[in-house]
PDB file of N, CA and C in Angstrom:
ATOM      1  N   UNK A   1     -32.636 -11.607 -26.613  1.00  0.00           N
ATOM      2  CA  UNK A   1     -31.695 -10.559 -26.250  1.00  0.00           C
ATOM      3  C   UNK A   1     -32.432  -9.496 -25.447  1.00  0.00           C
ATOM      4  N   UNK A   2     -31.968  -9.210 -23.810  1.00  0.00           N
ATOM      5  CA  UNK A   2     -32.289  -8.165 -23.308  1.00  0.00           C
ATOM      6  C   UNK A   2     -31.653  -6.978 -23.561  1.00  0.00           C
ATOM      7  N   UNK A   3     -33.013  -5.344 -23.715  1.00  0.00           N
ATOM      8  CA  UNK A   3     -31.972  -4.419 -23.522  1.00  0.00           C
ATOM      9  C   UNK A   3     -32.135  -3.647 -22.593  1.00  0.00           C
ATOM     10  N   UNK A   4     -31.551  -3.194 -21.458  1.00  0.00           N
ATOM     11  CA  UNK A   4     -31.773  -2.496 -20.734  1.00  0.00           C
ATOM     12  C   UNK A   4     -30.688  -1.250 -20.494  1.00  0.00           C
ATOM     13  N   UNK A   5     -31.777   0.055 -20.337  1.00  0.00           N
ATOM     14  CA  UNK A   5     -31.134   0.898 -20.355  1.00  0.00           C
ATOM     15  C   UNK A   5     -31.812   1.884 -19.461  1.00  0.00           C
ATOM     16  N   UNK A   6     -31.152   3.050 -18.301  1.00  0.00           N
ATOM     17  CA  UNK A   6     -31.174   3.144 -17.456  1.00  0.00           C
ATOM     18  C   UNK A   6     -31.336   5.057 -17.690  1.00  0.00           C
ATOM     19  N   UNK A   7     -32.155   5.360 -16.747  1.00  0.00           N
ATOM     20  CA  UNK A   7     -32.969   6.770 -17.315  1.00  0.00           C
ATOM     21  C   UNK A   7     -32.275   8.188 -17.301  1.00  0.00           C
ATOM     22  N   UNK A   8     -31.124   7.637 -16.880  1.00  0.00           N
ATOM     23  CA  UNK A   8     -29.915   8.691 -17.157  1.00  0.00           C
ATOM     24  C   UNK A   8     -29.243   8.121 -18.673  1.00  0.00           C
ATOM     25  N   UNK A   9     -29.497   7.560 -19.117  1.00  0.00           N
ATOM     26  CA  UNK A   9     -29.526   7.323 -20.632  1.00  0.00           C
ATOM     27  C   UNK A   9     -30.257   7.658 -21.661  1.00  0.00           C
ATOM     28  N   UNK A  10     -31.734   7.600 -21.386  1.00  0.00           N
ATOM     29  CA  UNK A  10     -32.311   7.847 -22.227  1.00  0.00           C
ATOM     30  C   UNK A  10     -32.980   8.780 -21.940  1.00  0.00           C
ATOM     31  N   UNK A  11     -32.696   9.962 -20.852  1.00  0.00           N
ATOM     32  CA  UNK A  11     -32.261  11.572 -20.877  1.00  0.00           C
ATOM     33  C   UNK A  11     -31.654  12.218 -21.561  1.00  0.00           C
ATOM     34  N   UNK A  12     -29.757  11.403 -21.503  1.00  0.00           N
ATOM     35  CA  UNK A  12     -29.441  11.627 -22.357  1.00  0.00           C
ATOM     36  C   UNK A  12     -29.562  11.658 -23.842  1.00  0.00           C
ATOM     37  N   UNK A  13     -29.989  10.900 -24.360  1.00  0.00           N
ATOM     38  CA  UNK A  13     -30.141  10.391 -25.613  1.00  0.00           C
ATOM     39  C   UNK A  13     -31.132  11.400 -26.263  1.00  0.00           C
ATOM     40  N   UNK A  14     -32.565  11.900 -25.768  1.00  0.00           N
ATOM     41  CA  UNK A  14     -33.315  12.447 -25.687  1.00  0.00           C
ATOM     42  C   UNK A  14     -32.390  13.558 -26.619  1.00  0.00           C
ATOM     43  N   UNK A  15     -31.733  14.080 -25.001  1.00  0.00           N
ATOM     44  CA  UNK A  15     -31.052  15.094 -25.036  1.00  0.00           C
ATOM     45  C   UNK A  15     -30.173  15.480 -26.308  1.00  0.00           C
ATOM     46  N   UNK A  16     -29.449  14.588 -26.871  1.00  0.00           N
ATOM     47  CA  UNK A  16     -28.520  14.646 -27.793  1.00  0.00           C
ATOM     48  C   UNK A  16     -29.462  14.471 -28.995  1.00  0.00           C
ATOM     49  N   UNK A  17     -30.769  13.597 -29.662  1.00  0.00           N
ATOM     50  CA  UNK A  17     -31.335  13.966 -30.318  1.00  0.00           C
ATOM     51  C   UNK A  17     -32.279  15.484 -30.611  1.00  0.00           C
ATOM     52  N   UNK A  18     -32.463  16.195 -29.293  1.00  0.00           N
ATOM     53  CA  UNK A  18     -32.562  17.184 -29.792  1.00  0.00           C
ATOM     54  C   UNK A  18     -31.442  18.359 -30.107  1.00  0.00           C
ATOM     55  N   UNK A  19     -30.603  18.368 -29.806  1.00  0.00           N
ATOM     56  CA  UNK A  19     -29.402  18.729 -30.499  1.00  0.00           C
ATOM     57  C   UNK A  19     -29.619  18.749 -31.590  1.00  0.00           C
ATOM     58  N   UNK A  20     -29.266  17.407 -32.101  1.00  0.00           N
ATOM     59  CA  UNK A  20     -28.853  17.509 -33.474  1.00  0.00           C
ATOM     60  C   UNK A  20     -30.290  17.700 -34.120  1.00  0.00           C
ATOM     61  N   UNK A  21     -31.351  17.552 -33.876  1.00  0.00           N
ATOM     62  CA  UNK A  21     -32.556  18.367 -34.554  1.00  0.00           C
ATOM     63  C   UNK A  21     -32.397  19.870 -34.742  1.00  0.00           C
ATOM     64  N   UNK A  22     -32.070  20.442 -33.305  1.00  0.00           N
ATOM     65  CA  UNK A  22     -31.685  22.112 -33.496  1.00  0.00           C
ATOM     66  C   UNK A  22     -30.824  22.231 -34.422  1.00  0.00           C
ATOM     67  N   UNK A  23     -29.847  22.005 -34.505  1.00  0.00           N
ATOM     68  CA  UNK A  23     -28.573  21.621 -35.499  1.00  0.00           C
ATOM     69  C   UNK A  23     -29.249  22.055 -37.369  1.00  0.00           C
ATOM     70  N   UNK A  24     -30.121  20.686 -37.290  1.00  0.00           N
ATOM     71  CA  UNK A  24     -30.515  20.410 -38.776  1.00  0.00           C
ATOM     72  C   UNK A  24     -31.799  21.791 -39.228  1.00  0.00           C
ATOM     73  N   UNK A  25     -31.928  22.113 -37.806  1.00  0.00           N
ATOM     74  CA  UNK A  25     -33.385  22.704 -37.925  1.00  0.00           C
ATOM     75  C   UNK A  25     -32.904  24.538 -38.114  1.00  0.00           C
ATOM     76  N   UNK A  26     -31.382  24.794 -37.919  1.00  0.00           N
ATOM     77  CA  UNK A  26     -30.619  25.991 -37.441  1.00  0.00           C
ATOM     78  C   UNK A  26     -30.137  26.292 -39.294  1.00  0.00           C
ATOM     79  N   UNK A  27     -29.703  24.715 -39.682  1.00  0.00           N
ATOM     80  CA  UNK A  27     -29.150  24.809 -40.890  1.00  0.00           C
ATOM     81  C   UNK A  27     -30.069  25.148 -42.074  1.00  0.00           C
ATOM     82  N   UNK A  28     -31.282  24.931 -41.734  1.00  0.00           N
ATOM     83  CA  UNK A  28     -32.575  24.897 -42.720  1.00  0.00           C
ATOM     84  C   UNK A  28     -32.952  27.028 -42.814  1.00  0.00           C
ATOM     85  N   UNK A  29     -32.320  27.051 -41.766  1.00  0.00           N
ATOM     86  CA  UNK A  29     -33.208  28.955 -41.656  1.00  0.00           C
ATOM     87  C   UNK A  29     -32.031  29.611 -41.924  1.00  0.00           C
ATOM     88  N   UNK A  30     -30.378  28.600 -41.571  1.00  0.00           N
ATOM     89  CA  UNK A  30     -29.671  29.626 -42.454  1.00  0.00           C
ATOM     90  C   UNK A  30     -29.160  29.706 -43.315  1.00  0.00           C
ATOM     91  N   UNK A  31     -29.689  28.440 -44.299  1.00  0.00           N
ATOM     92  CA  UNK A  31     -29.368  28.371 -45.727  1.00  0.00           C
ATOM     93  C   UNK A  31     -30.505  28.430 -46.395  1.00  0.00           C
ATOM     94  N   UNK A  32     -32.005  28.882 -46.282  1.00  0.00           N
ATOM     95  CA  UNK A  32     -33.327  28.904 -46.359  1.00  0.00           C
ATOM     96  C   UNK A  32     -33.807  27.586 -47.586  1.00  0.00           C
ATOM     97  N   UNK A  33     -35.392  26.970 -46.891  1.00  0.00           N
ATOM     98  CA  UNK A  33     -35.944  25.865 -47.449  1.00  0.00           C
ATOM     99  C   UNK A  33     -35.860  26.089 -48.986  1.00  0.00           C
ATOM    100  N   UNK A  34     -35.897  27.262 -49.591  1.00  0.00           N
ATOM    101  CA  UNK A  34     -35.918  27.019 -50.944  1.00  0.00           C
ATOM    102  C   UNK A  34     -34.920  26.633 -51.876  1.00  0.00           C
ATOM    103  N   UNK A  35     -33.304  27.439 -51.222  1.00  0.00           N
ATOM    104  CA  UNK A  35     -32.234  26.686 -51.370  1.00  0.00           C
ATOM    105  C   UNK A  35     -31.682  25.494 -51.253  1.00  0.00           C
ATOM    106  N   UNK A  36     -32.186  24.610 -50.246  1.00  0.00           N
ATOM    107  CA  UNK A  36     -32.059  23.450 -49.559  1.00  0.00           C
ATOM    108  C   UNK A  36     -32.726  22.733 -50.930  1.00  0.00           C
ATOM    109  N   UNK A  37     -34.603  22.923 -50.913  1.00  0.00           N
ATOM    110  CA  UNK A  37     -35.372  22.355 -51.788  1.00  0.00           C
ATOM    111  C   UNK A  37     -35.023  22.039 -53.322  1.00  0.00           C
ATOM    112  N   UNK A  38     -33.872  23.180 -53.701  1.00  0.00           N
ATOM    113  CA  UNK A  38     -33.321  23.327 -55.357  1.00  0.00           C
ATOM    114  C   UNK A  38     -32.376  22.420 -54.966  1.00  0.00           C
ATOM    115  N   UNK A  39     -31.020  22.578 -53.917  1.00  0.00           N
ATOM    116  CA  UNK A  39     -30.014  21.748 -54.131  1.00  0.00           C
ATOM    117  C   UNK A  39     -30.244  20.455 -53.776  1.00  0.00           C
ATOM    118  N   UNK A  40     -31.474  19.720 -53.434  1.00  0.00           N
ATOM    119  CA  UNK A  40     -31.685  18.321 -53.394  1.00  0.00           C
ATOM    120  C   UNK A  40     -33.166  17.823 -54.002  1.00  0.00           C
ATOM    121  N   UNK A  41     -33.709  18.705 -54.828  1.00  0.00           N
ATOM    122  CA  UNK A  41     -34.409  18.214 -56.008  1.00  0.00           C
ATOM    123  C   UNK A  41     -35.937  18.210 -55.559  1.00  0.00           C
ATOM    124  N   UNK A  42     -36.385  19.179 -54.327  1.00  0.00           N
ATOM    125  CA  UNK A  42     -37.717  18.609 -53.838  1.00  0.00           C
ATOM    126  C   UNK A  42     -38.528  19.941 -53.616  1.00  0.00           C
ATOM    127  N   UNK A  43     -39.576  20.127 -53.454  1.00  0.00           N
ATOM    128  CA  UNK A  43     -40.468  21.484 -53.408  1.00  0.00           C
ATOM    129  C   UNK A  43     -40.174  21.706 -52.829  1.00  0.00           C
ATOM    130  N   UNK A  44     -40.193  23.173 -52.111  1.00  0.00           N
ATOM    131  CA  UNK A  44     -39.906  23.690 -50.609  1.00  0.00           C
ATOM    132  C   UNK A  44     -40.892  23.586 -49.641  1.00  0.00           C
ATOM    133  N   UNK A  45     -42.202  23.286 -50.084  1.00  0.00           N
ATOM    134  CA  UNK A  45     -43.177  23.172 -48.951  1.00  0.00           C
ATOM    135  C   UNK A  45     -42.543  21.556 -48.150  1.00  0.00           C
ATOM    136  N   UNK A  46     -41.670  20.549 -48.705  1.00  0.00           N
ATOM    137  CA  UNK A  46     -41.676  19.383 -48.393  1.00  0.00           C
ATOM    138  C   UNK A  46     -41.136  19.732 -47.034  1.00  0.00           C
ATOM    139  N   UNK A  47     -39.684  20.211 -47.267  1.00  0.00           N
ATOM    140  CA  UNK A  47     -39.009  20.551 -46.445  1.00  0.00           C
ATOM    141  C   UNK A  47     -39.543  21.280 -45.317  1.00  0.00           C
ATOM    142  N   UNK A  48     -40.737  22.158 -45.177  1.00  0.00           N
ATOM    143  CA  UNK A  48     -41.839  22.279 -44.093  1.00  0.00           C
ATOM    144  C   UNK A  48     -42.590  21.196 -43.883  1.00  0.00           C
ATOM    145  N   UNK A  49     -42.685  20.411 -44.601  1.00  0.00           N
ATOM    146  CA  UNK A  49     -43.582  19.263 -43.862  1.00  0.00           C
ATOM    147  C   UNK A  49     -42.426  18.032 -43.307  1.00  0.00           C
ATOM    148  N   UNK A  50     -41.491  18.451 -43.303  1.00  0.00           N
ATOM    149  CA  UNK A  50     -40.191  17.280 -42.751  1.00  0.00           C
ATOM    150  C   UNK A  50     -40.117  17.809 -41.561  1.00  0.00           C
ATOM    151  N   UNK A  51     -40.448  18.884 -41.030  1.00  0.00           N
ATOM    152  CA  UNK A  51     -39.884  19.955 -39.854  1.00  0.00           C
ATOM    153  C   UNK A  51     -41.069  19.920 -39.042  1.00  0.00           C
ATOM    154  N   UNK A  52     -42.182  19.657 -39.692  1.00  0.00           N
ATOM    155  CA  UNK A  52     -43.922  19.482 -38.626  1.00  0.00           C
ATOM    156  C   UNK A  52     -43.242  18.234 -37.435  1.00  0.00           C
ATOM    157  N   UNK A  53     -43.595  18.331 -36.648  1.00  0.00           N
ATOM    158  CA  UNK A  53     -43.201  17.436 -35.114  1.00  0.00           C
ATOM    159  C   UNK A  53     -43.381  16.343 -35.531  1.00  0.00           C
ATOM    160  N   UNK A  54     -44.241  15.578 -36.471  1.00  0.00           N
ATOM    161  CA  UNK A  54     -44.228  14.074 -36.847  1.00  0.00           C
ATOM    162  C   UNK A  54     -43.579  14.067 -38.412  1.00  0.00           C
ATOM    163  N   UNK A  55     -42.465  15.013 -38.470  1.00  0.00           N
ATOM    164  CA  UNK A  55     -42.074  14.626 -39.762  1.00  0.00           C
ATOM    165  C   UNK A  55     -40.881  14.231 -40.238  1.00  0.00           C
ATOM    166  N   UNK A  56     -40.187  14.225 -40.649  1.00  0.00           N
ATOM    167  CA  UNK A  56     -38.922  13.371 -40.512  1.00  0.00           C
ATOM    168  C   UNK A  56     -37.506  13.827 -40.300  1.00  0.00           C
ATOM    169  N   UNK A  57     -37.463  15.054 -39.838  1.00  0.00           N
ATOM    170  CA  UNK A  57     -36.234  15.729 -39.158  1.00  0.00           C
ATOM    171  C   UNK A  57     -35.993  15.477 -37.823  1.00  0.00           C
ATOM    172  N   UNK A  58     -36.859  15.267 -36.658  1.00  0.00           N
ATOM    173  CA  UNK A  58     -37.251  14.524 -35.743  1.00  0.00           C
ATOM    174  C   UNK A  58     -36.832  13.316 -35.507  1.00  0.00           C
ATOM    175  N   UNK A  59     -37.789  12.447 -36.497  1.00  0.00           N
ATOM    176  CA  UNK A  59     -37.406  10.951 -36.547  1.00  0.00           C
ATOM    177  C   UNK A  59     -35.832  10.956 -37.226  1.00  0.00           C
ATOM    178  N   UNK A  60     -35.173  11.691 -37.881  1.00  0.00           N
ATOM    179  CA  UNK A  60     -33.670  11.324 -38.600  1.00  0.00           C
ATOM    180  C   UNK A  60     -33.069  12.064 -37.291  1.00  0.00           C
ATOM    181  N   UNK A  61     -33.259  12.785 -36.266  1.00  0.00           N
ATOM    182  CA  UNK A  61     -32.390  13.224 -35.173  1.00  0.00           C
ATOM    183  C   UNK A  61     -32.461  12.215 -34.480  1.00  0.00           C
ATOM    184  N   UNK A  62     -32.843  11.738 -34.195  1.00  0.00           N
ATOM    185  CA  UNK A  62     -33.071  10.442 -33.220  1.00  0.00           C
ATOM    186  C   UNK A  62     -32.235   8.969 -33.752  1.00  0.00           C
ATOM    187  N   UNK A  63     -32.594   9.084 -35.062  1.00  0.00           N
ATOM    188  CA  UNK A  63     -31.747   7.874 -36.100  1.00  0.00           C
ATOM    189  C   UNK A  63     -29.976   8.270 -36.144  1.00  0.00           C
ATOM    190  N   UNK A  64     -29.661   9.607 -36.141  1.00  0.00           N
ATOM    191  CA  UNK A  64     -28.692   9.931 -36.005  1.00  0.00           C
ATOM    192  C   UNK A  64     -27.646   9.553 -34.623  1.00  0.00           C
ATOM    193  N   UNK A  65     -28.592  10.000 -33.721  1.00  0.00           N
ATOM    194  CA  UNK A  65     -28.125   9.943 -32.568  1.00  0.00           C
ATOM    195  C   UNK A  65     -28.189   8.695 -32.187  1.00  0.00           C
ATOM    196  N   UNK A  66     -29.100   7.490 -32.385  1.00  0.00           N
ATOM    197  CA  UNK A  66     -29.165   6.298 -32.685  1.00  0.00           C
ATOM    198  C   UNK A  66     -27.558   5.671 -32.434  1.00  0.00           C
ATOM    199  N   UNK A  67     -27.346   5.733 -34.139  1.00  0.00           N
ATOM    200  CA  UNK A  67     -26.283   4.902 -34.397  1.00  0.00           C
ATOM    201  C   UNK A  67     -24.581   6.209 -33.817  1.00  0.00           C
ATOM    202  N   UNK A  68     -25.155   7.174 -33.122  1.00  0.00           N
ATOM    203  CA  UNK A  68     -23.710   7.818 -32.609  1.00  0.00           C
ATOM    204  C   UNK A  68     -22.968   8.326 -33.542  1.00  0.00           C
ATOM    205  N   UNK A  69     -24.402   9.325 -34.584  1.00  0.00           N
ATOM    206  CA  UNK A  69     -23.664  10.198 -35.491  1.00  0.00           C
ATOM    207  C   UNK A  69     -23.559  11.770 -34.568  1.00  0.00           C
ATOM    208  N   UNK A  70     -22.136  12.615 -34.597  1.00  0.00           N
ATOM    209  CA  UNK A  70     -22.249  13.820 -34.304  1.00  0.00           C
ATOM    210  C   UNK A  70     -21.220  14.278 -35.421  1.00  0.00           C
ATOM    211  N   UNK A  71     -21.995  15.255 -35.800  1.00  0.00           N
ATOM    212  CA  UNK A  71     -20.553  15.721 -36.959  1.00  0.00           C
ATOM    213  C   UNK A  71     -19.677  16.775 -36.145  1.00  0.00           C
ATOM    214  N   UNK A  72     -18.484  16.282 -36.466  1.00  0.00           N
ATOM    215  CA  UNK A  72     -17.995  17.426 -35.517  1.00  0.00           C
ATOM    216  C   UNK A  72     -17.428  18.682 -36.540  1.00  0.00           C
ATOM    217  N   UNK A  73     -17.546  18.860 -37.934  1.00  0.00           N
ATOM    218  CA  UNK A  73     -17.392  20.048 -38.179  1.00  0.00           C
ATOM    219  C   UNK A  73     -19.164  20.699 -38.626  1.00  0.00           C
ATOM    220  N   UNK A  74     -18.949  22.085 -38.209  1.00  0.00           N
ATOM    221  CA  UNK A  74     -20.576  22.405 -38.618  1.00  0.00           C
ATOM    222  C   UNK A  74     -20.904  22.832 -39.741  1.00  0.00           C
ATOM    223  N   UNK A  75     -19.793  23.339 -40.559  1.00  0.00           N
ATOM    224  CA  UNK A  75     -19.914  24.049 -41.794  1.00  0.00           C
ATOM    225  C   UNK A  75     -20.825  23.146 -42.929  1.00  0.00           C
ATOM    226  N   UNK A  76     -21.183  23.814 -43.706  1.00  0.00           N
ATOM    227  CA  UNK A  76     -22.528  22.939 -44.583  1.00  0.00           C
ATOM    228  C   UNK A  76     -22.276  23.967 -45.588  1.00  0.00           C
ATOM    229  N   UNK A  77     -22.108  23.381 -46.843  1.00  0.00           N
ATOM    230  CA  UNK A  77     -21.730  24.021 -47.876  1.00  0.00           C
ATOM    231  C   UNK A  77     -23.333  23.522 -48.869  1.00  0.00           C
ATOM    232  N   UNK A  78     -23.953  24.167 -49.830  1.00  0.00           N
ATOM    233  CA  UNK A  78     -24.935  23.715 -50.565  1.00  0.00           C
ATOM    234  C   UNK A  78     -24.461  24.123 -51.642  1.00  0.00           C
ATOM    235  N   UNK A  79     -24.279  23.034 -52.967  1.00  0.00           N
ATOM    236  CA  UNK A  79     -24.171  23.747 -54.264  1.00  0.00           C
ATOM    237  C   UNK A  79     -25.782  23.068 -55.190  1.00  0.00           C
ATOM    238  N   UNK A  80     -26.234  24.277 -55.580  1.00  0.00           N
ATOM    239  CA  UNK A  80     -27.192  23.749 -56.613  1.00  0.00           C
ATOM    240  C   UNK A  80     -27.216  23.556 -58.147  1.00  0.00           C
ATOM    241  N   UNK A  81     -27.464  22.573 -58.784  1.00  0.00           N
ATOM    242  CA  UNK A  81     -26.914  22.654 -60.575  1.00  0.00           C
ATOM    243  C   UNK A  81     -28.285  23.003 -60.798  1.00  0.00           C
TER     244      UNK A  81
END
């Protein structure tokens, strides 16, 4: 199976993964890492090391944009138990 894809594509694509990185990366400072870290069970330093350029907010913007996820509402609700 060939894939070819053409560099006004993967401009775009680029493009739309960093989006949705800003996006995830917008939601992290305005619901802050420690809140985030309580309502999904993980230290807060993690959540700084997910956000370092090789860490996995990056690689999941790209996975997102991948399979042609955009959410189209932005609201983000966090509840923590």
């Amino acid at each position: 199976m060939e894939l070819s894809i053409d560099m006004e594509t993967t401009i775009t694509r680029k493009s739309n993964a960093k989006n949705i990185e800003a996006k995830i990366r917008n939601g992290i400072q305005a619901h802050s890492a420690i809140r985030i870290a309580e309502a999904i069970g993980v230290n807060p330093s993690q959540i700084t090391r997910w956000q370092s350029e090789d860490g996995i907010i990056p690689k999941m913007a790209r996975l997102l944009d991948c399979i042609g996820y955009d959410s189209p509402k932005q609201d983000l609700k966090l509840v923590a138990e």
